[in-house]
Protein backbone atom coordinates (compact mmCIF):
# COMPACT_ATOMS: atom_id res chain seq x y z
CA UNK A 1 -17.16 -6.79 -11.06
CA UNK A 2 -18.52 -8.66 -8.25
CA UNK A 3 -15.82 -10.45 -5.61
CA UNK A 4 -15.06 -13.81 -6.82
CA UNK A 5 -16.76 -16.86 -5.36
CA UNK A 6 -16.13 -17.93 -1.22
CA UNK A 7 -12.77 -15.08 -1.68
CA UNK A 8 -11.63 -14.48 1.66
CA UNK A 9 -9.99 -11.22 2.88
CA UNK A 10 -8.79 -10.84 6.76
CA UNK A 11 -7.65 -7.37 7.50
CA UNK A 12 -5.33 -7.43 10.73
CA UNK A 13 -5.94 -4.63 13.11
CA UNK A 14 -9.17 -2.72 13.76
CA UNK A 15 -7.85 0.93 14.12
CA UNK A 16 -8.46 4.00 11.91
CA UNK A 17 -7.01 2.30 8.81
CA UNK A 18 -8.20 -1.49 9.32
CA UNK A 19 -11.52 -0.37 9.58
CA UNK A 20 -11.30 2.02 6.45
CA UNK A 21 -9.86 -0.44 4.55
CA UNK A 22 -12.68 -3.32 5.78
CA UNK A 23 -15.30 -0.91 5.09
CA UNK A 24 -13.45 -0.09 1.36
CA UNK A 25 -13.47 -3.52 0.84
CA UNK A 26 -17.29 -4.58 2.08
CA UNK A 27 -18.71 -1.17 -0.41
CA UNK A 28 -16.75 -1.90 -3.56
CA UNK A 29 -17.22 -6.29 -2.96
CA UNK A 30 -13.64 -6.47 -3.01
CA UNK A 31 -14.08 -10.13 -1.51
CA UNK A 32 -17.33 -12.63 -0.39
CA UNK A 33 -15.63 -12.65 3.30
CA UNK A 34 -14.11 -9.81 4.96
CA UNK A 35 -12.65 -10.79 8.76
CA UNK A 36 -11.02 -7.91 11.18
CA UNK A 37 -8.80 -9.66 13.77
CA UNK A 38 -7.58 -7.17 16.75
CA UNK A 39 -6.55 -7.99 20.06
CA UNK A 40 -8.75 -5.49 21.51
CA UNK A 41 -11.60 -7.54 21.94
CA UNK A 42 -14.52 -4.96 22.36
CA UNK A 43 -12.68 -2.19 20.35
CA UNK A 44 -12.88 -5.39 17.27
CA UNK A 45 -16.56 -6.63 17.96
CA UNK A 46 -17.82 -2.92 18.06
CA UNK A 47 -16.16 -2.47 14.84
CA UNK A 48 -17.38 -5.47 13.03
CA UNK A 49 -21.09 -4.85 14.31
CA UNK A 50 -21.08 -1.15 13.28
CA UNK A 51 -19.74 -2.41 9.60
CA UNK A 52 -22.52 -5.60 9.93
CA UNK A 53 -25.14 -3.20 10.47
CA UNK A 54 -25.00 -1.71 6.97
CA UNK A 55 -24.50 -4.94 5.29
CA UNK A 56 -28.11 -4.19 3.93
CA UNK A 57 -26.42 -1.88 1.49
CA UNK A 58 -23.00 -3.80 0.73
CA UNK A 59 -24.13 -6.27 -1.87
CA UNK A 60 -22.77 -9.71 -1.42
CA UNK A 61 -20.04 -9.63 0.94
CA UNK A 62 -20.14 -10.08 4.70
CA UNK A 63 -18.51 -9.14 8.23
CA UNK A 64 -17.08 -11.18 11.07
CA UNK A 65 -14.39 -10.53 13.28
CA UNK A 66 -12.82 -10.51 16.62
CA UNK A 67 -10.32 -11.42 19.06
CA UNK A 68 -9.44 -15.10 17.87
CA UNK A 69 -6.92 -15.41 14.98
CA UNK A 70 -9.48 -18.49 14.26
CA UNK A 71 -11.46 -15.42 12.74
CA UNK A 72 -8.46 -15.16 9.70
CA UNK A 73 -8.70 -18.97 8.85
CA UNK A 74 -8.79 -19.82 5.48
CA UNK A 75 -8.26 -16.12 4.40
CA UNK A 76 -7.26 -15.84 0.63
CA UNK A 77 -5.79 -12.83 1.16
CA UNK A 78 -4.25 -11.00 4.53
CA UNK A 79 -3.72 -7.06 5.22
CA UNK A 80 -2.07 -5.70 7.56
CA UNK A 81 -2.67 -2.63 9.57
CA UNK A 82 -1.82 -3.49 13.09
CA UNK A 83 0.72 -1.54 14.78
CA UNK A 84 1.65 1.23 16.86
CA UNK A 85 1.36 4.88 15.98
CA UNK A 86 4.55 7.29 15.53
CA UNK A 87 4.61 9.66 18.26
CA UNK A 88 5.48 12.75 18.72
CA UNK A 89 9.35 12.94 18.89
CA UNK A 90 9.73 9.54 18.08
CA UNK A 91 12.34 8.44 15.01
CA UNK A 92 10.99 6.38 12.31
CA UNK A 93 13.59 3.64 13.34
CA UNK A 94 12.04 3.43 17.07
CA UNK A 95 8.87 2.84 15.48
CA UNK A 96 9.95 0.60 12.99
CA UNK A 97 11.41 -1.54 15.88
CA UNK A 98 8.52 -1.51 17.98
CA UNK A 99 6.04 -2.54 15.03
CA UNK A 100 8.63 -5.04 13.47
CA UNK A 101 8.46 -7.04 16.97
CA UNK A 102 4.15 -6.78 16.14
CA UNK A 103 4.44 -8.28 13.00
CA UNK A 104 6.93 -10.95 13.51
CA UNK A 105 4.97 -12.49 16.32
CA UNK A 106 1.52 -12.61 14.34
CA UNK A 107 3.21 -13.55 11.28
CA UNK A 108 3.45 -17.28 12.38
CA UNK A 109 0.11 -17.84 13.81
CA UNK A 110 -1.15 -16.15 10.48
CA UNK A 111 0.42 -18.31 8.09
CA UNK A 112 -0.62 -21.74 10.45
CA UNK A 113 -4.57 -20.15 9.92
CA UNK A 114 -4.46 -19.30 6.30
CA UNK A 115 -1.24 -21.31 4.73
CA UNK A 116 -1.77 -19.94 1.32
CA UNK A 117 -2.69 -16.16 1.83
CA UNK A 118 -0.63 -13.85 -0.13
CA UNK A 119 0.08 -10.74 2.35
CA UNK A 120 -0.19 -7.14 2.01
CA UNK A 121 1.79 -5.03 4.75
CA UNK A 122 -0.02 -1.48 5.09
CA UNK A 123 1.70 -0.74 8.79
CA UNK A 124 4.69 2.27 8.70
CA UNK A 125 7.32 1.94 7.93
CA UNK A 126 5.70 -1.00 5.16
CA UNK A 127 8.95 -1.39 3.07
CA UNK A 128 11.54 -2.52 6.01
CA UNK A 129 8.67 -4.09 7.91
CA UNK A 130 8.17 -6.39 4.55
CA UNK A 131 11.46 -7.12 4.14
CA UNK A 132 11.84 -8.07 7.63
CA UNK A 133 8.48 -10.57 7.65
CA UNK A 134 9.77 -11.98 4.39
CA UNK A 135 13.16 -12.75 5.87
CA UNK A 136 11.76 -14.63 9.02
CA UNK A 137 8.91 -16.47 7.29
CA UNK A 138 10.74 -17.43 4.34
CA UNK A 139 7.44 -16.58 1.70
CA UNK A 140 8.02 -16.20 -1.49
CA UNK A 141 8.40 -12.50 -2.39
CA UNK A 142 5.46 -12.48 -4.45
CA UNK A 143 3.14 -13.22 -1.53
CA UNK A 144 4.29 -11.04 1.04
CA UNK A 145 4.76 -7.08 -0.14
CA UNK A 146 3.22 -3.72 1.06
CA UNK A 147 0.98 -1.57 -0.17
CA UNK A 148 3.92 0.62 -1.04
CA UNK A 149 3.22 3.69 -3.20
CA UNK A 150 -0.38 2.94 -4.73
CA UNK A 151 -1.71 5.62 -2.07
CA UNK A 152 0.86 7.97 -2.80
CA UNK A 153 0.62 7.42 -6.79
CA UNK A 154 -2.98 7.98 -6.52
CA UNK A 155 -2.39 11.67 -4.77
CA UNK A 156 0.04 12.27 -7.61
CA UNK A 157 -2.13 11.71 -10.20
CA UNK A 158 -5.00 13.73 -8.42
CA UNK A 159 -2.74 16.67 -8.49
CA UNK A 160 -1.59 16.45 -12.29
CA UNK A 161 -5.28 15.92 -12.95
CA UNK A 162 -6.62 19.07 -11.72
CA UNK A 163 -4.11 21.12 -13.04
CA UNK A 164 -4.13 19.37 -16.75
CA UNK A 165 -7.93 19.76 -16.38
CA UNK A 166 -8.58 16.16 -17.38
CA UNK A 167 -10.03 13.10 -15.86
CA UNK A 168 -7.58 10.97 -12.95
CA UNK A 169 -7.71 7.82 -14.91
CA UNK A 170 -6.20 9.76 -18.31
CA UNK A 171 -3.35 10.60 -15.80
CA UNK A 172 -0.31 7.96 -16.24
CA UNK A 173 2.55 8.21 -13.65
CA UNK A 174 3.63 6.60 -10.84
CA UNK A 175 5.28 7.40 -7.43
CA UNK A 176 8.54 5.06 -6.36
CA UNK A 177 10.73 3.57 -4.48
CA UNK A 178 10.27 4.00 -0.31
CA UNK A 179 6.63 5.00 0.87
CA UNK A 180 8.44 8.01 2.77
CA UNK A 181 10.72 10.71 2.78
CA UNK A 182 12.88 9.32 -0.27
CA UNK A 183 9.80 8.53 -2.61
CA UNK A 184 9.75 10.14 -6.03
CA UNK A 185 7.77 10.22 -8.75
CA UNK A 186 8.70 8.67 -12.38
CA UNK A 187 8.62 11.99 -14.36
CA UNK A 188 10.56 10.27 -17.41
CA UNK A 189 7.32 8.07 -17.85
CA UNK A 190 4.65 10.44 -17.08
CA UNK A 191 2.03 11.19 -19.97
CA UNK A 192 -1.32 12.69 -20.01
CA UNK A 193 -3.25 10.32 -22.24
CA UNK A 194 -0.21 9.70 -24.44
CA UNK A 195 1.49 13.32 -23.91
CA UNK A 196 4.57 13.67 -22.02
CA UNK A 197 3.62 15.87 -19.26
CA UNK A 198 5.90 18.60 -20.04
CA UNK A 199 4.13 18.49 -23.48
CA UNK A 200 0.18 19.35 -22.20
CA UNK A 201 -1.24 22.26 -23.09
CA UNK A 202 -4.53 22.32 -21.16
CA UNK A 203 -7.59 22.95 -22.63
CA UNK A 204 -8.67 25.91 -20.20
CA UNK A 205 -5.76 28.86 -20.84
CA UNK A 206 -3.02 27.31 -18.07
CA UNK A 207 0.54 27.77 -18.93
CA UNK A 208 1.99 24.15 -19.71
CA UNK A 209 3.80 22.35 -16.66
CA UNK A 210 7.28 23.49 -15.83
CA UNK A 211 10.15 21.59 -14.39
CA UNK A 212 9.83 23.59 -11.19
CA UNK A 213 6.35 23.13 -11.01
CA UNK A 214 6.77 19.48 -11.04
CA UNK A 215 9.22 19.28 -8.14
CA UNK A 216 6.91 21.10 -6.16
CA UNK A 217 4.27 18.74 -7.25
CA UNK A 218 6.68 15.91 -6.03
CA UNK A 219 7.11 17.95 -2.63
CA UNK A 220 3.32 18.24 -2.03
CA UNK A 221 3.14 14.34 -2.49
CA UNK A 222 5.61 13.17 -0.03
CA UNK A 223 4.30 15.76 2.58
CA UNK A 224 0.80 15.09 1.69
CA UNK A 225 0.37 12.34 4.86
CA UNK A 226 2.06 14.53 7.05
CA UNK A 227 -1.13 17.61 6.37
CA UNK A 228 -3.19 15.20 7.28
CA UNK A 229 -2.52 13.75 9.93
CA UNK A 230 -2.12 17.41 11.60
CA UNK A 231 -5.49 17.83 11.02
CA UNK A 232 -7.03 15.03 11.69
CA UNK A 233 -4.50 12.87 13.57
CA UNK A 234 -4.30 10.11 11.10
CA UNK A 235 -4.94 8.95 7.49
CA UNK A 236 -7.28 5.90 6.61
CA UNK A 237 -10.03 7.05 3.83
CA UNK A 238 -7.91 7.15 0.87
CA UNK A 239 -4.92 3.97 2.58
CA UNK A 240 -8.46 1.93 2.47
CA UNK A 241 -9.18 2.34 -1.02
CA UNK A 242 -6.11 2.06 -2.46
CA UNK A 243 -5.59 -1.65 -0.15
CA UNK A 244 -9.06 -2.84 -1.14
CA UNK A 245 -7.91 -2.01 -5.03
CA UNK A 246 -5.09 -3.79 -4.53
CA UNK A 247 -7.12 -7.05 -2.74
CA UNK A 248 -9.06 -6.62 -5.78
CA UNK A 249 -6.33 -7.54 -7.87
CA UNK A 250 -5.03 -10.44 -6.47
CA UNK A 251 -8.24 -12.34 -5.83
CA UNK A 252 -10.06 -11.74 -9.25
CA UNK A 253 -6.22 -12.79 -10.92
CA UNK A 254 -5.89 -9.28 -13.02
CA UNK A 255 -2.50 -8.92 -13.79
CA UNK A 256 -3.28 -5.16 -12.62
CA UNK A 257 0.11 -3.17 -12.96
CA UNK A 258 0.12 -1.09 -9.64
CA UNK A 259 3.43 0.39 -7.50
CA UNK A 260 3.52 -2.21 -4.34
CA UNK A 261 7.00 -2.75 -2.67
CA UNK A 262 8.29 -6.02 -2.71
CA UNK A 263 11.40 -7.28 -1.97
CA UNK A 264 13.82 -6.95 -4.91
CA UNK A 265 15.72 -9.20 -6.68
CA UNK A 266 19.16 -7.70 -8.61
CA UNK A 267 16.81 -5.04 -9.89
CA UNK A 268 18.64 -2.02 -11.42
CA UNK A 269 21.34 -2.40 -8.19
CA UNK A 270 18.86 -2.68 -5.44
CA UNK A 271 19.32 -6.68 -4.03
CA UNK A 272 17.29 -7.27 -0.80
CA UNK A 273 15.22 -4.34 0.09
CA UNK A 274 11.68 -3.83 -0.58
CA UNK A 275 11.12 -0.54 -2.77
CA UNK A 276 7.84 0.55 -4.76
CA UNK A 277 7.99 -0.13 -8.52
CA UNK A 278 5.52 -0.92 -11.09
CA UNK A 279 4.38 -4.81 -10.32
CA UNK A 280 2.14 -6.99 -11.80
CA UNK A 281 -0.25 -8.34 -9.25
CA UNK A 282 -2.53 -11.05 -9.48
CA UNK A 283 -3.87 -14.17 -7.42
CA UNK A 284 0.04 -15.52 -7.29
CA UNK A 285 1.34 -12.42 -5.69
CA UNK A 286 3.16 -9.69 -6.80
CA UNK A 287 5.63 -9.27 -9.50
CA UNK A 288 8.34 -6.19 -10.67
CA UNK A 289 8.33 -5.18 -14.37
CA UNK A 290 12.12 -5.57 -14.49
CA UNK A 291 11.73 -3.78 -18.20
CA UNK A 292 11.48 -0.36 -16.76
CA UNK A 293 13.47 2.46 -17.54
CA UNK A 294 14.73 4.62 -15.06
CA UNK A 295 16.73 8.06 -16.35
CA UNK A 296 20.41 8.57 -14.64
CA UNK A 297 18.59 10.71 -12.26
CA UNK A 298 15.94 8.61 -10.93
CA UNK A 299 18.13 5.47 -10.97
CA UNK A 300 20.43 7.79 -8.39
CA UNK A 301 17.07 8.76 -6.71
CA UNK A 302 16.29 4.87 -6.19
CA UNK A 303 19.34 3.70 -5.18
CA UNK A 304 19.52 6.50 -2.69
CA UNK A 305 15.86 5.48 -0.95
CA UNK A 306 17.30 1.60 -1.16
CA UNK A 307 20.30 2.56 0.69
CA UNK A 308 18.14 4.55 3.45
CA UNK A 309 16.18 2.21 3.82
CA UNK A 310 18.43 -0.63 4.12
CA UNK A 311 20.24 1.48 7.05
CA UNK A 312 17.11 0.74 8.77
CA UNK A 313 16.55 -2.48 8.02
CA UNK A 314 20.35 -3.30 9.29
CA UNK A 315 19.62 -1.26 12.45
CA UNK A 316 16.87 -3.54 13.21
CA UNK A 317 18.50 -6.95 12.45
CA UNK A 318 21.49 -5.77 14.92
């Protein structure tokens, strides 16, 4: 489906994972307008003219970008990339801090460009940094919320595929709560076409799935960012797809149920913190299915990664 009529997407920062996710969006015509806005002036235009330069072979949708927040005006919908990296021997709390700062200046100049964007924080660590930018803007919930765990539900369901030997999008189950260290997937929920996972026997001689098997599974997830960065010093192919899917949602209006992090309202005990869950998103934001089931286990496992993260969060307010 082509990107709907004069949609508008500005993707803040023009590093590794703002450009992946600008050059996501311009190949699948996620939106008619894509803007990067950076800082770094050349770093931005170099960007934006390497991107231009295929437009030939991007279908409708075109490039602009630069230094100016002027570039973001009018934007339907805002992602955000820009901040710094962790490094080595830094806690995810120092970074959080230095990145929260980063986002809480921009956020006001932003919002005076493009008053009705809905915005989707990508930048580490995404779930305090939302909670934080929803606290000092005052947005509605439903416009601001991160990218969360549709990256990390997407390697899930990669693995499960290949070892059920059947196609990704027959693959039903999710990752949540934080994207991080306390994220877990949904195992209660989990089917293969309608089969609950422990339940497949696959078609090519495999044992069925174990218990163990599926905790290592959960392992490989969580430490999946971690491989490759090592190798390659940073992720951005697969953090750009998964953002341009979910731009894709909100400005064609599909009700598209995907695992973003908003901030949570009395929702199975978590009040105030922004944790993955299944969400409907559309062109009004983002909003949790409150119906779902969690077992006594994974409602522990949630509360846990709320609690974490809310540490954080506090830490940061001081």
């Amino acid at each position: 489906m082509s990107a709907i009529e004069n949609s508008k997407l500005t993707v803040v920062g023009a590093g590794a994972v703002g450009s992946s996710v600008a050059y996501a969006a311009l190949i699948r015509g996620s939106a008619r307008h894509v803007a990067l806005y950076d800082i770094a002036t050349e770093k931005t235009e170099a960007e934006v003219l390497d991107l231009a330069h295929g437009a030939q072979f991007t279908g409708s949708s075109d490039i602009i970008g630069g230094s100016d927040i002027s570039v973001a005006e009018g934007s339907h919908v805002i992602v955000i990339t820009a901040g710094a990296k962790q490094k080595p021997g830094q806690t995810r709390t120092e970074l959080a801090g230095t990145n929260a700062g980063i986002i809480a200046s921009m956020m006001p100049q932003l919002i005076e460009v493009a008053p009705n964007a809905t915005f989707v924080i990508v930048t580490n660590p995404c779930d305090v940094l939302t909670v934080l930018a929803q606290e000092s803007t005052g947005l509605a919930p439903e416009r601001i919320f991160a990218s969360g765990t549709v990256l990390d539900t997407s390697r899930l369901r990669w693995k499960i595929a290949r070892r059920a030997g059947v196609s990704i999008s027959s693959v039903h189950a999710y990752i949540v709560g934080e994207h991080g260290d306390t994220e877990f997937p949904l195992w209660s929920h989990a089917t293969i076409g309608t089969v609950p996972i422990l339940d497949w026997v696959p078609l090519d001689g495999q044992p069925k799935f174990t218990t163990d098997e599926l905790d290592q599974i959960a392992v490989d997830v969580r430490d999946a960012a971690y491989k490759v960065i090592q190798g390659k010093g940073a992720t951005n192919y697969a953090i750009g797809l998964s953002s341009a899917r979910i731009v894709e949602a909100i400005l064609r209006d599909e009700d598209a149920v995907l695992p973003v992090s908003t901030v949570l309202r009395d929702f199975h005990g978590v009040d105030g913190m922004a944790l993955s869950v299944p969400s409907v998103v559309n062109r009004r934001g983002a909003f949790p299915v409150r119906e779902i089931a969690f077992s006594e286990r994974e409602l522990e496992l949630f509360q846990h990664s709320a609690h974490a993260l809310g540490e954080i969060a506090d830490s940061l307010r001081g």
